[in-house]
C-alpha atoms as a PDB file:
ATOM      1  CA  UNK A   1       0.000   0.000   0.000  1.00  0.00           C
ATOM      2  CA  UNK A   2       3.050   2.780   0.262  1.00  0.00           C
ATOM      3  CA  UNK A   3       4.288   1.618  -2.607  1.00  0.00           C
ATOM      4  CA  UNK A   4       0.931   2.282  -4.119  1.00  0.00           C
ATOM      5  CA  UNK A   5       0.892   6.206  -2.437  1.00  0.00           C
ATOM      6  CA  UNK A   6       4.624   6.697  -3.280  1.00  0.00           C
ATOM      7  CA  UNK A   7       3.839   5.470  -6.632  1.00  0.00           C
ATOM      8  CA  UNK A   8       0.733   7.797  -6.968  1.00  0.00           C
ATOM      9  CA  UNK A   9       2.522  10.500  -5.590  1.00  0.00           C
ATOM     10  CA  UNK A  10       5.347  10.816  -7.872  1.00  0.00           C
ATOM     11  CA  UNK A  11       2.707  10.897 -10.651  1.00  0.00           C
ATOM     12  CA  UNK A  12       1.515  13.709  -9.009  1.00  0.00           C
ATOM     13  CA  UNK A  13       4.635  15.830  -9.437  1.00  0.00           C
ATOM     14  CA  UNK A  14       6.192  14.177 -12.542  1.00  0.00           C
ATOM     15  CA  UNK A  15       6.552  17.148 -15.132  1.00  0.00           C
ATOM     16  CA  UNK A  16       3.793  18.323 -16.901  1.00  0.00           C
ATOM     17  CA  UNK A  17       4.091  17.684 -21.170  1.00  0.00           C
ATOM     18  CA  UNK A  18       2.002  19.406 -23.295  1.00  0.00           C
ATOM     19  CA  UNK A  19       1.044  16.313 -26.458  1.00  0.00           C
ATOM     20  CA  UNK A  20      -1.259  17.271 -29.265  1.00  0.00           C
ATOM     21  CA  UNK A  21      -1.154  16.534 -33.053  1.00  0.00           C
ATOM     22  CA  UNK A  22      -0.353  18.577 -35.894  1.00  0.00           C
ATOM     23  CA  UNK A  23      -1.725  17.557 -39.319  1.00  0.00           C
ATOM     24  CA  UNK A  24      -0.475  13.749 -38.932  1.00  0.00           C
ATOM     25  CA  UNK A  25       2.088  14.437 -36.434  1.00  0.00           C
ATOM     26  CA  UNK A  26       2.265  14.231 -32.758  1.00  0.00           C
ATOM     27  CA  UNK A  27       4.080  16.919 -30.762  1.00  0.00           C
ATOM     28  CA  UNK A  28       4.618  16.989 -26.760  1.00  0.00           C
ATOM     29  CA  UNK A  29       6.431  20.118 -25.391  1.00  0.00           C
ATOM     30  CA  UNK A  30       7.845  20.191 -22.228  1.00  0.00           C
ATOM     31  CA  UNK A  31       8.578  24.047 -20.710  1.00  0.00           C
ATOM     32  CA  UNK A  32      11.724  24.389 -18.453  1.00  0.00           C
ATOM     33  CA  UNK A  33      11.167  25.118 -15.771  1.00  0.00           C
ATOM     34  CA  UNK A  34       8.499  22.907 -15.258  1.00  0.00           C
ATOM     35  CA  UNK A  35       6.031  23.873 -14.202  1.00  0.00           C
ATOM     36  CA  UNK A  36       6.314  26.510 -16.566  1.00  0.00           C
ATOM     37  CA  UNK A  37       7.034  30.050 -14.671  1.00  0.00           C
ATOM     38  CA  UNK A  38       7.651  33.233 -15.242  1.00  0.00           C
ATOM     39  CA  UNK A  39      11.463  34.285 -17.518  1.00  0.00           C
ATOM     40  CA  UNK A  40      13.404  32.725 -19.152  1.00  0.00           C
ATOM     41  CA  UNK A  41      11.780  29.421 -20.381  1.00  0.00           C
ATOM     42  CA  UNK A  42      13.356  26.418 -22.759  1.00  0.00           C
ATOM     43  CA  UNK A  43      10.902  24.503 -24.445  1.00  0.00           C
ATOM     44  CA  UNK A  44      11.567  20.594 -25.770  1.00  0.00           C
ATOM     45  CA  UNK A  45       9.496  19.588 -28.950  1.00  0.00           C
ATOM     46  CA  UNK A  46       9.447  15.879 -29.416  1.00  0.00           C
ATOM     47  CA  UNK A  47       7.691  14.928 -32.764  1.00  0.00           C
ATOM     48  CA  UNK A  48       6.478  11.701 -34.302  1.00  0.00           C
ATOM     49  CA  UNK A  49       4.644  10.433 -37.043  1.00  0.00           C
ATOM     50  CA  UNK A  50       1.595   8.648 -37.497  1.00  0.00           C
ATOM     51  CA  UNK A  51       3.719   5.115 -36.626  1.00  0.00           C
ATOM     52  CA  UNK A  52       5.440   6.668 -33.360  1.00  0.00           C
ATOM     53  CA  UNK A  53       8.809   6.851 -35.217  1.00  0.00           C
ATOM     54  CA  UNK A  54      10.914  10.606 -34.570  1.00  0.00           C
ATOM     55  CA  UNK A  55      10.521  13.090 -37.217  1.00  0.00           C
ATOM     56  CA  UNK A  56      14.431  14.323 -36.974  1.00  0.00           C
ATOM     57  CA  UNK A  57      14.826  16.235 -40.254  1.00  0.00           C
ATOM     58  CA  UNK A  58      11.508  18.380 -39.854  1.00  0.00           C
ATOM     59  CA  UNK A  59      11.902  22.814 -39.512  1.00  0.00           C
ATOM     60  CA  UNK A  60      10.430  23.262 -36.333  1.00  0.00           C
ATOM     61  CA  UNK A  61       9.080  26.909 -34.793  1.00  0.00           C
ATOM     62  CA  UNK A  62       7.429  27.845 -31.271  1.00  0.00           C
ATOM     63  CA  UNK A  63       5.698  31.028 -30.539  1.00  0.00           C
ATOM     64  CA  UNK A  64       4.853  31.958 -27.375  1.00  0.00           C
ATOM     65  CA  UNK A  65       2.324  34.761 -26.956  1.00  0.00           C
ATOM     66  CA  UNK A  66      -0.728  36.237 -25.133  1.00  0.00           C
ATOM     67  CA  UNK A  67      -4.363  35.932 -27.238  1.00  0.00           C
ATOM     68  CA  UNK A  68      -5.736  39.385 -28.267  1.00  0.00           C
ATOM     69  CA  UNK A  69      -2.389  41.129 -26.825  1.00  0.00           C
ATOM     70  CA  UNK A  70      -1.124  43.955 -28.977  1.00  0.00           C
ATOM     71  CA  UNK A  71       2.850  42.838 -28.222  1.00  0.00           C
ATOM     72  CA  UNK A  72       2.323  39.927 -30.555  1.00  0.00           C
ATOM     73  CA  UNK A  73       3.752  39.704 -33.845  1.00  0.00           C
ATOM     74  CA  UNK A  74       4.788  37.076 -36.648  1.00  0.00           C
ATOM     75  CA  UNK A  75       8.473  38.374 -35.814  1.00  0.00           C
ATOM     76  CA  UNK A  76       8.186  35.898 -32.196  1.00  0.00           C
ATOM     77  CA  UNK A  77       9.154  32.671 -33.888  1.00  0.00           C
ATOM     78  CA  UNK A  78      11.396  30.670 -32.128  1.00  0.00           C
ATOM     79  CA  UNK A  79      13.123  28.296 -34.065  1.00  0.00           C
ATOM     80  CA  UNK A  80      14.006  24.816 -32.716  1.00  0.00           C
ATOM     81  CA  UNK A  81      16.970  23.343 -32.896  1.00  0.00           C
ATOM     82  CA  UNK A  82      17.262  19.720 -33.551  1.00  0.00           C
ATOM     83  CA  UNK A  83      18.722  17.737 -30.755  1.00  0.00           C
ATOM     84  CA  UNK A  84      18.275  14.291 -32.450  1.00  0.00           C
ATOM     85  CA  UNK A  85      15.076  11.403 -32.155  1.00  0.00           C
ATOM     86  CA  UNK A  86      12.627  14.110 -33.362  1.00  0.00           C
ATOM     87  CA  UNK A  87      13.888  16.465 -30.124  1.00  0.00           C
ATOM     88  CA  UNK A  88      13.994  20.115 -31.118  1.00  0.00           C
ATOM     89  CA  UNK A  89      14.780  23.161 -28.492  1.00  0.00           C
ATOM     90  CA  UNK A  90      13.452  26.718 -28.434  1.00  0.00           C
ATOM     91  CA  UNK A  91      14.072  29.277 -25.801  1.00  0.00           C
ATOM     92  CA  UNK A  92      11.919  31.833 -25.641  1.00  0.00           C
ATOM     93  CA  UNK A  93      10.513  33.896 -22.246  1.00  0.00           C
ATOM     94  CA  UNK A  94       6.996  34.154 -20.404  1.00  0.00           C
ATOM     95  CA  UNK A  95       7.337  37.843 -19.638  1.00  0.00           C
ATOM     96  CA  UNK A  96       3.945  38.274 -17.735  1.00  0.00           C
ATOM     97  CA  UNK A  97       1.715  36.110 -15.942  1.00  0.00           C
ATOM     98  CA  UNK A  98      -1.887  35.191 -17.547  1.00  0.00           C
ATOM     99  CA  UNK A  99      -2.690  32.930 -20.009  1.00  0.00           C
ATOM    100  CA  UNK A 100      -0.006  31.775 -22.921  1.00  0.00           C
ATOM    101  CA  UNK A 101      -0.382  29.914 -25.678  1.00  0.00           C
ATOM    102  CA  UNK A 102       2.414  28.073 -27.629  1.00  0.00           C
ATOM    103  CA  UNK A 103       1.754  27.728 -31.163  1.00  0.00           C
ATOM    104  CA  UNK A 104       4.318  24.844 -32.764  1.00  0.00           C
ATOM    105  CA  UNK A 105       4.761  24.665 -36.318  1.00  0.00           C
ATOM    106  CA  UNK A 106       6.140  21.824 -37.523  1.00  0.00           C
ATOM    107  CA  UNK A 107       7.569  21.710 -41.212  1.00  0.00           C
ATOM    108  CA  UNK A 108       8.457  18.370 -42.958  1.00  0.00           C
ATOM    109  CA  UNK A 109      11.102  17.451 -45.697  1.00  0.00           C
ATOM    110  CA  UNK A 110       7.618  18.044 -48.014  1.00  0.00           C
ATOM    111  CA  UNK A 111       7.243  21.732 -47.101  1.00  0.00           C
ATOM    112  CA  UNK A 112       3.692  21.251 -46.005  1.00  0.00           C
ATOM    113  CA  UNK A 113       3.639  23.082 -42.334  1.00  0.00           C
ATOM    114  CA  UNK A 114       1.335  22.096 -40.025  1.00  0.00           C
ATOM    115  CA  UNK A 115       0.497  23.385 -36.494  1.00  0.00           C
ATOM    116  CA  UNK A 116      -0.614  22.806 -33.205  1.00  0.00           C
ATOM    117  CA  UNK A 117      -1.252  25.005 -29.744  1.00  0.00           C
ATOM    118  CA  UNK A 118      -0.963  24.369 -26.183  1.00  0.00           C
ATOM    119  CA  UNK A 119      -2.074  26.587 -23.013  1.00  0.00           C
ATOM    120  CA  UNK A 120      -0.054  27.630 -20.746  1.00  0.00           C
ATOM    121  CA  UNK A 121      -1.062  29.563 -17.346  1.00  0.00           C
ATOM    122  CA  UNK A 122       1.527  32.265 -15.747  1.00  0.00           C
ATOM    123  CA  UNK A 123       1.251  32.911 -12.278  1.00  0.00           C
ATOM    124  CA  UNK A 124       2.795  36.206 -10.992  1.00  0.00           C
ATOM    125  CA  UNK A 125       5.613  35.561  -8.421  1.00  0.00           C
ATOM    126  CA  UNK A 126       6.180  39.171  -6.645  1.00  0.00           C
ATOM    127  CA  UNK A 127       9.425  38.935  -4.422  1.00  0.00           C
END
């Protein structure tokens, strides 16, 4: 039975992934820190194909923004760069609290660019 509540537990605080699927593609992102906080932030794209194999050669792009804010602009693409087994890093910044999104364009060897977008919350952390 502890080994059951540990067990339970550590789900509870493993770190939280974003998954989702663009066009025929799925795509987890995982913010660092984690969970994601105000600053500096690095995200990890993982993406796979339809048969769970990595998608290593593919242009991948995060953008990180605020719906309806007037600070957003095409110009906030983040590209990722390609770590290996369909990884890909981005560093961006969560430079307010509220609610985020992360838009992640992935972009295949056959130039067709598909997308998908995750929430994020902010909280405010006043020192």
């Amino acid at each position: 039975m502890v080994g059951l509540a540990a067990l339970l537990c550590a789900a509870c605080t493993a770190p939280a992934d974003h998954t989702g699927t663009a066009g025929t593609y799925t795509v987890t992102v995982r913010a660092e820190p984690n969970p994601a906080a105000l600053g500096d932030t690095h995200l990890t794209v993982t993406v796979t194909d339809a048969n769970g194999k990595a998608v290593p050669d593919a242009m991948v792009t995060a953008r990180m923004f605020m719906a309806g804010m007037p600070m957003n602009t095409d110009d906030d693409l983040l590209p990722g760069t390609p770590q290996g087994k369909g990884r890909y890093v981005a560093a961006g910044e969560f430079s307010m609290g509220g609610n985020w999104q992360v838009e992640v364009s992935v972009t295949p060897d056959n130039g067709k660019s598909v997308t998908a977008t995750f929430p994020y919350t902010i909280e405010w952390k006043l020192d």
